[in-house]
C-alpha atoms as a PDB file:
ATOM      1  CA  UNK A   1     -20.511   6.434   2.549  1.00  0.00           C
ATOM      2  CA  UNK A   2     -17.824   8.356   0.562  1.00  0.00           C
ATOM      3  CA  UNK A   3     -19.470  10.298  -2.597  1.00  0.00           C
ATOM      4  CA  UNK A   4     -17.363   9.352  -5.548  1.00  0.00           C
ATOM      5  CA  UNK A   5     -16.152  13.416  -5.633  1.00  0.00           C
ATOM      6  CA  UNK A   6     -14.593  12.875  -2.015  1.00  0.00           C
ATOM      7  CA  UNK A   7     -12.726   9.762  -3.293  1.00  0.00           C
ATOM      8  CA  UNK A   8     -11.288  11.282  -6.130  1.00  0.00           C
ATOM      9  CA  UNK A   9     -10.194  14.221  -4.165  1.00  0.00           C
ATOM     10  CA  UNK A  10      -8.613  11.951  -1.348  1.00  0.00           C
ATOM     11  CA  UNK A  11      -7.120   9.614  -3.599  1.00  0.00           C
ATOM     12  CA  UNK A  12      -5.621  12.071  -5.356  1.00  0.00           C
ATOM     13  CA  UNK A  13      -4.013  13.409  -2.457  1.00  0.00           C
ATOM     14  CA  UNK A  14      -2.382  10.021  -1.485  1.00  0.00           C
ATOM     15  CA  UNK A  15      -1.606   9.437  -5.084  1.00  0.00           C
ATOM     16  CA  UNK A  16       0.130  13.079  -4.947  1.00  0.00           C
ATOM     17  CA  UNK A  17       2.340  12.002  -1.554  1.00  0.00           C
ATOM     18  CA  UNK A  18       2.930   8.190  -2.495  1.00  0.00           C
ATOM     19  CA  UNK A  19       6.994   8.451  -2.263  1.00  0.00           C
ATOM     20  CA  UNK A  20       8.112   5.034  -2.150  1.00  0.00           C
ATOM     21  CA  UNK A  21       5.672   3.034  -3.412  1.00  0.00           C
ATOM     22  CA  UNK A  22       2.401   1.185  -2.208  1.00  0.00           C
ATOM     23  CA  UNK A  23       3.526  -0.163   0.952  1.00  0.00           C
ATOM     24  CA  UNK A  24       5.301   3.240   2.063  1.00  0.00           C
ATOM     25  CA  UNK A  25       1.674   5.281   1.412  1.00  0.00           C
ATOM     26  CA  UNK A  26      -0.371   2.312   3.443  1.00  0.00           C
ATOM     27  CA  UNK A  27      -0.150   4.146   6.624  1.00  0.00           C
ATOM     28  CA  UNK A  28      -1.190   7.168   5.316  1.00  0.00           C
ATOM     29  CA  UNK A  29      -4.113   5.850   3.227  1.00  0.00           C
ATOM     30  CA  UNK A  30      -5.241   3.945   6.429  1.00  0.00           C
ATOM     31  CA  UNK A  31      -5.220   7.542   8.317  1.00  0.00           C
ATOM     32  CA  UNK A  32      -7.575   9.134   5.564  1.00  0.00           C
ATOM     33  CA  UNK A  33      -9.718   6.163   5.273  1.00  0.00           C
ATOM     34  CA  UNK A  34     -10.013   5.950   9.027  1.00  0.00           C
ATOM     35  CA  UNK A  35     -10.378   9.492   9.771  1.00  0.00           C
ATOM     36  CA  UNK A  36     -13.236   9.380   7.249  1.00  0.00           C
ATOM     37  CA  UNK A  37     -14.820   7.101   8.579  1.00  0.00           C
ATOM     38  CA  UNK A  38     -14.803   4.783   5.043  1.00  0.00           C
ATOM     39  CA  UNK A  39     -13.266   1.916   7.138  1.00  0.00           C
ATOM     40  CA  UNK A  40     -12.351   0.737  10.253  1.00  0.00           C
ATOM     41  CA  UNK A  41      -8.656  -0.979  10.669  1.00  0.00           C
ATOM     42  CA  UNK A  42      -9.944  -4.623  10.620  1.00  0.00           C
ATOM     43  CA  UNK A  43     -11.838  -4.120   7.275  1.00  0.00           C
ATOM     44  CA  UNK A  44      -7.957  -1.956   6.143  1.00  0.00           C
ATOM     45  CA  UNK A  45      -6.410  -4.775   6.973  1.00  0.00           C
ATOM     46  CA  UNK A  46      -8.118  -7.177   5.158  1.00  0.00           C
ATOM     47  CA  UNK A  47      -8.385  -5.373   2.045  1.00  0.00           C
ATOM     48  CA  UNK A  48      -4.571  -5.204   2.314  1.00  0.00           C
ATOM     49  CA  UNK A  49      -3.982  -9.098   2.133  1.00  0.00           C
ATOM     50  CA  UNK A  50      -6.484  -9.493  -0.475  1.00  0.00           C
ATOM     51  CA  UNK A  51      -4.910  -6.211  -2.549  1.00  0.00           C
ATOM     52  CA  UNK A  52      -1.755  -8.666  -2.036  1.00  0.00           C
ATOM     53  CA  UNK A  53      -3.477 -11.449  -3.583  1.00  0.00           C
ATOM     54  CA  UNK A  54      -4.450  -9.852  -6.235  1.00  0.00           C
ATOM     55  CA  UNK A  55      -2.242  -8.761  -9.587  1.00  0.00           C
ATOM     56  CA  UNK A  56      -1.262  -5.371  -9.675  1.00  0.00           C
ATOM     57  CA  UNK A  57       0.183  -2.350  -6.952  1.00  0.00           C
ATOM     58  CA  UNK A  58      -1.038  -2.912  -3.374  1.00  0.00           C
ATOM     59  CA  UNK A  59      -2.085   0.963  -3.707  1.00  0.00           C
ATOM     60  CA  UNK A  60      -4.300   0.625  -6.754  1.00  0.00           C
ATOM     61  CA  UNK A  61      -5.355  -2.169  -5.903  1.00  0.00           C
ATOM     62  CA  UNK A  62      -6.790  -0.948  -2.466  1.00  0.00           C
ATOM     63  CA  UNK A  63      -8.111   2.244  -4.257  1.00  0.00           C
ATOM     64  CA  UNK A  64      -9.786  -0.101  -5.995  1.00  0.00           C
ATOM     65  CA  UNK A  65     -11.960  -2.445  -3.178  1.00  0.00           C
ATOM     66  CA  UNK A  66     -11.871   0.996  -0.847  1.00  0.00           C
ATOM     67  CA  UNK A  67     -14.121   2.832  -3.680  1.00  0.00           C
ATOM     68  CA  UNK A  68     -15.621  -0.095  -4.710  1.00  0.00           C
ATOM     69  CA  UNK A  69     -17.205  -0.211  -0.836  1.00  0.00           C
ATOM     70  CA  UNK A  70     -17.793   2.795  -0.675  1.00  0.00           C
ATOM     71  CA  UNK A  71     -19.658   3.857  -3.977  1.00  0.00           C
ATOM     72  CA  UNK A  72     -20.076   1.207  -5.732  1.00  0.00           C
ATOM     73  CA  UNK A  73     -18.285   1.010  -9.539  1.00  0.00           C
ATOM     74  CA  UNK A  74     -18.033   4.626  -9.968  1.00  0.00           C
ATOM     75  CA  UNK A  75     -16.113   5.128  -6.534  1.00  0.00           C
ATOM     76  CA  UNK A  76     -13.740   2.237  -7.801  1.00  0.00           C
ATOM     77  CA  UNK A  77     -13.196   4.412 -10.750  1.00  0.00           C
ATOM     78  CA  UNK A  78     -12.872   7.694  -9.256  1.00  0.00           C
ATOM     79  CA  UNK A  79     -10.346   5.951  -6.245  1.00  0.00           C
ATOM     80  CA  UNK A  80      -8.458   4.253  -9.026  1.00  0.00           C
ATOM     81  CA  UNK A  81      -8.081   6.869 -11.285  1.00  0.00           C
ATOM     82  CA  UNK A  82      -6.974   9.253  -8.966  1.00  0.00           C
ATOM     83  CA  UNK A  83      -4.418   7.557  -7.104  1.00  0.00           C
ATOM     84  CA  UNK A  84      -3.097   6.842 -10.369  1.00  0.00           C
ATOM     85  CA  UNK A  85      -2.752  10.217 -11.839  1.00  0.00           C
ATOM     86  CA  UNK A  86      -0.272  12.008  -9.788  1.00  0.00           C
ATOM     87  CA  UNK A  87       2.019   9.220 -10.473  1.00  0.00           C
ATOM     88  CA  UNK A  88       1.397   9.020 -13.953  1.00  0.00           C
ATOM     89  CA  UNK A  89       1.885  12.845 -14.433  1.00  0.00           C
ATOM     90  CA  UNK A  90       4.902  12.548 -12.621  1.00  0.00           C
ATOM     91  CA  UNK A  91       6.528   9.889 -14.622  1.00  0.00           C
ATOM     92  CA  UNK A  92       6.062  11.841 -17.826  1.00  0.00           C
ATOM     93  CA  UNK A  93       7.706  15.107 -16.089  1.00  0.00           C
ATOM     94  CA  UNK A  94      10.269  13.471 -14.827  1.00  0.00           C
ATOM     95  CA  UNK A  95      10.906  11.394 -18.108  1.00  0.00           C
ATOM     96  CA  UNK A  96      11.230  14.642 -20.051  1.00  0.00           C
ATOM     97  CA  UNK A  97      13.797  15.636 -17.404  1.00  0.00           C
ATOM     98  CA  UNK A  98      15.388  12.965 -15.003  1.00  0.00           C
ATOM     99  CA  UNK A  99      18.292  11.869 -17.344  1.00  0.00           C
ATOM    100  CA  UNK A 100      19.305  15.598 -17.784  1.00  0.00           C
ATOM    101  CA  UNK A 101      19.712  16.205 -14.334  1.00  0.00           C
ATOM    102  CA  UNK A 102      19.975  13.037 -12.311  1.00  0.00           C
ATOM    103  CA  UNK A 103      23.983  13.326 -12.004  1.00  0.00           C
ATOM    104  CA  UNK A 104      23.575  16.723 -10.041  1.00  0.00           C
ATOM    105  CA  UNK A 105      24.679  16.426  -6.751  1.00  0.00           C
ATOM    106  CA  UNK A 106      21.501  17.625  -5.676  1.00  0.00           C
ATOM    107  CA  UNK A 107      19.605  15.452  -7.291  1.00  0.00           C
ATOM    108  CA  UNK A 108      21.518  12.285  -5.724  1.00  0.00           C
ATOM    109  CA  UNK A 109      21.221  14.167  -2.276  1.00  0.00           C
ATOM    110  CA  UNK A 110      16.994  14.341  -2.710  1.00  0.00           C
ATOM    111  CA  UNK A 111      17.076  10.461  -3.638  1.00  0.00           C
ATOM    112  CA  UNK A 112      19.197   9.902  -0.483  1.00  0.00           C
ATOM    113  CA  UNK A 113      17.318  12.114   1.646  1.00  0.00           C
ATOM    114  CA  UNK A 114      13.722  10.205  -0.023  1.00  0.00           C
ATOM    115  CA  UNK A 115      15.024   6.485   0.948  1.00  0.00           C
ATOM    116  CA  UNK A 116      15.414   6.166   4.839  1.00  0.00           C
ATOM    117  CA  UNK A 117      11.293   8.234   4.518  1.00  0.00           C
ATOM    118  CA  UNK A 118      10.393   5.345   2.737  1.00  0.00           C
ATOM    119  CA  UNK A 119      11.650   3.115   4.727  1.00  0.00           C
ATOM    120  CA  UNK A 120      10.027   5.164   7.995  1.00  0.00           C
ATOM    121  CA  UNK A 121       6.933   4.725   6.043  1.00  0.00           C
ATOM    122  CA  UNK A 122       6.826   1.014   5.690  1.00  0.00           C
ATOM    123  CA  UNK A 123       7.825   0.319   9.022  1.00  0.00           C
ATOM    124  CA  UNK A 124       4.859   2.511  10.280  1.00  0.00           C
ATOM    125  CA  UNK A 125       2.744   0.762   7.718  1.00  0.00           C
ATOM    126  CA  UNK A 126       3.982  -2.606   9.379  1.00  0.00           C
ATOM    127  CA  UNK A 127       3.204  -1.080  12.966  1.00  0.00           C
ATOM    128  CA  UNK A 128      -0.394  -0.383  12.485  1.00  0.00           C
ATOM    129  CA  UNK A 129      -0.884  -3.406  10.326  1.00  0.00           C
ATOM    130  CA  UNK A 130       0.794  -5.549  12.621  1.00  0.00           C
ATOM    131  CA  UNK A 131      -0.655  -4.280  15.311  1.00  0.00           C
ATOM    132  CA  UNK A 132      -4.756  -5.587  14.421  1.00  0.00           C
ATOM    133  CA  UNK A 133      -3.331  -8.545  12.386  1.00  0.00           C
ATOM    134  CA  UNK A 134      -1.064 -10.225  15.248  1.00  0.00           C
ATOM    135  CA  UNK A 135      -3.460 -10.656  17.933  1.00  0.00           C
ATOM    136  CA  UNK A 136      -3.257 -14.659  18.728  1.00  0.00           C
ATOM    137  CA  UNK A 137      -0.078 -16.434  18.707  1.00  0.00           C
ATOM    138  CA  UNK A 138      -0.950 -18.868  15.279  1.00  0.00           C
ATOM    139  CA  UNK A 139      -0.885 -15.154  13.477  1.00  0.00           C
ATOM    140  CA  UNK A 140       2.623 -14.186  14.795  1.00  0.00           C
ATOM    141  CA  UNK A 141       4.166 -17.458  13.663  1.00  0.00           C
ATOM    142  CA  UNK A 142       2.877 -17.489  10.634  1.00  0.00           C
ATOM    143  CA  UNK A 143       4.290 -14.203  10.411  1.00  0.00           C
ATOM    144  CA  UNK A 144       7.731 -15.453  11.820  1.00  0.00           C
ATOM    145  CA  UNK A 145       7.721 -18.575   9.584  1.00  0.00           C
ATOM    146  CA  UNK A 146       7.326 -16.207   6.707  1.00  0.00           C
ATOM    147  CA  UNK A 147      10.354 -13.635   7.771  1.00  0.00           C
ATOM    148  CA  UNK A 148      12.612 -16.767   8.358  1.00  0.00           C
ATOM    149  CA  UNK A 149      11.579 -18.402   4.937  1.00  0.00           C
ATOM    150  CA  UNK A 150      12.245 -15.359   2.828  1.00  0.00           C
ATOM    151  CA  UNK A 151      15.062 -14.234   4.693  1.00  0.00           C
ATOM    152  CA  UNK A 152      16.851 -17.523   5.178  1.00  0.00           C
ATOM    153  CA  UNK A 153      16.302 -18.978   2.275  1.00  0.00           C
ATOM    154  CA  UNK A 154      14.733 -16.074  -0.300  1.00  0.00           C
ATOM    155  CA  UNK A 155      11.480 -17.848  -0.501  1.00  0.00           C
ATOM    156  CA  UNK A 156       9.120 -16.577  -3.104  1.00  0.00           C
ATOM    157  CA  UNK A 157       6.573 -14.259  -1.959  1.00  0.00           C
ATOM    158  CA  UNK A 158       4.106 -16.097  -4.326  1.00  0.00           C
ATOM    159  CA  UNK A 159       4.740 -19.321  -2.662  1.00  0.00           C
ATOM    160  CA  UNK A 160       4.582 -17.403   1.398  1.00  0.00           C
ATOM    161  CA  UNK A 161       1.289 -15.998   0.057  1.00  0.00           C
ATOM    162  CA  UNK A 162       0.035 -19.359  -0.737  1.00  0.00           C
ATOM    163  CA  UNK A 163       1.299 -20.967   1.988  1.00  0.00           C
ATOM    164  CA  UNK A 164      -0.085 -18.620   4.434  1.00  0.00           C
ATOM    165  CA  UNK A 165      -3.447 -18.319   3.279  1.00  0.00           C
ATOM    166  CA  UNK A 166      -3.342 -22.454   3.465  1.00  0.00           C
ATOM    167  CA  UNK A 167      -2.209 -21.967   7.182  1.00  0.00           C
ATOM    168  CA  UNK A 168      -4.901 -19.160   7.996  1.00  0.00           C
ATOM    169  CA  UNK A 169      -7.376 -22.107   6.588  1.00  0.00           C
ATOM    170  CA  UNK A 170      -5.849 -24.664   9.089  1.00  0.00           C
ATOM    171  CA  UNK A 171      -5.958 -21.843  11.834  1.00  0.00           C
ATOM    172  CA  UNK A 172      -8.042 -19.910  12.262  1.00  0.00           C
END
C-alpha cells in the first residue's frame, strides 16, 4: 500500500514528464505503478478502460482509481492533485510567455523535435497494453473491428466504447 506522501511525490513526477498528453505518459505511469508494486498490469489495464469510460483525461482519471486503491480518498487526492500540478503550473508559464516566443525558430524546432516522442510514447503505451489485453482471439477483433470502424469510416469513439463494452458482455 502506497502512503498518500509516496503518491503525491510519484504523481508529481509523471505529472512533471507528461509530454503529449494522457495516453503518451501511460507507459510510464504503468512502469512506476508496477515497479512499486501499487498494481500489477492486469489491474493497469483495467483501470485504463474504465479511466476511458469515464469523463475527464485518461491520466487524471487513473491518478484518480490508482490512489483511490491504494489509500483510500486521501491517496485519490494526493494522486490527483499532483499529476495535475505540473501541468497546471506549466500552462500559466507558458501563457505568460508562449505567444512572445512561439515564432522563434527554436521554438518550432522543440515542438517538432516533442511530436514523433509522443508518438514513441503512445505506441509503447499500446505495446504493453496490448500486450495483457489481446490474449484470445474475440479481444483482437474487437480491437480490429474498432481500428477499421474509426479509420474507415471515422466512427465515434463514444459509440466504439459502447459498442465494445456490449461485445466484451457477449464475449467474454
Amino acid at each position: 500500500m502506497g502512503s498518500v506522501l509516496q503518491l503525491f511525490i510519484a504523481f508529481f513526477t509523471i505529472g512533471c514528464f507528461s509530454f503529449g498528453g494522457g495516453y503518451a505518459v501511460l507507459s510510464f505511469l504503468q512502469q512506476e505503478v508496477e515497479r512499486r508494486g501499487w498494481m500489477t498490469t492486469e489491474r493497469f489495464a483495467d483501470l485504463i478502460a474504465i479511466s476511458q469510460s469515464t469523463p475527464g483525461p485518461i491520466a487524471i482519471n487513473l491518478a484518480t482509481f490508482i490512489g483511490y486503491e491504494n489509500a483510500g480518498i486521501p491517496g485519490a487526492l494526493a494522486a490527483t492533485i499532483a499529476v495535475s500540478l505540473p501541468g497546471m503550473i506549466l500552462m500559466t508559464l507558458f501563457a505568460l510567455f508562449f505567444f512572445h516566443f512561439y515564432e522563434r525558430p527554436a521554438v518550432q524546432a522543440a515542438f517538432k523535435g516533442l511530436r514523433p516522442a509522443v508518438v514513441g510514447l503512445v505506441a509503447a503505451a499500446s505495446w504493453q497494453i496490448g500486450r495483457v489485453s489481446l490474449v484470445q482471439w474475440s479481444a483482437v477483433g474487437i480491437t480490429a473491428v474498432c481500428l477499421l470502424l474509426l479509420a474507415k469510416w471515422k466512427i465515434s469513439p463514444v459509440y466504439l466504447v459502447i459498442g465494445s463494452a456490449i461485445a466484451g458482455i457477449l464475449f467474454f
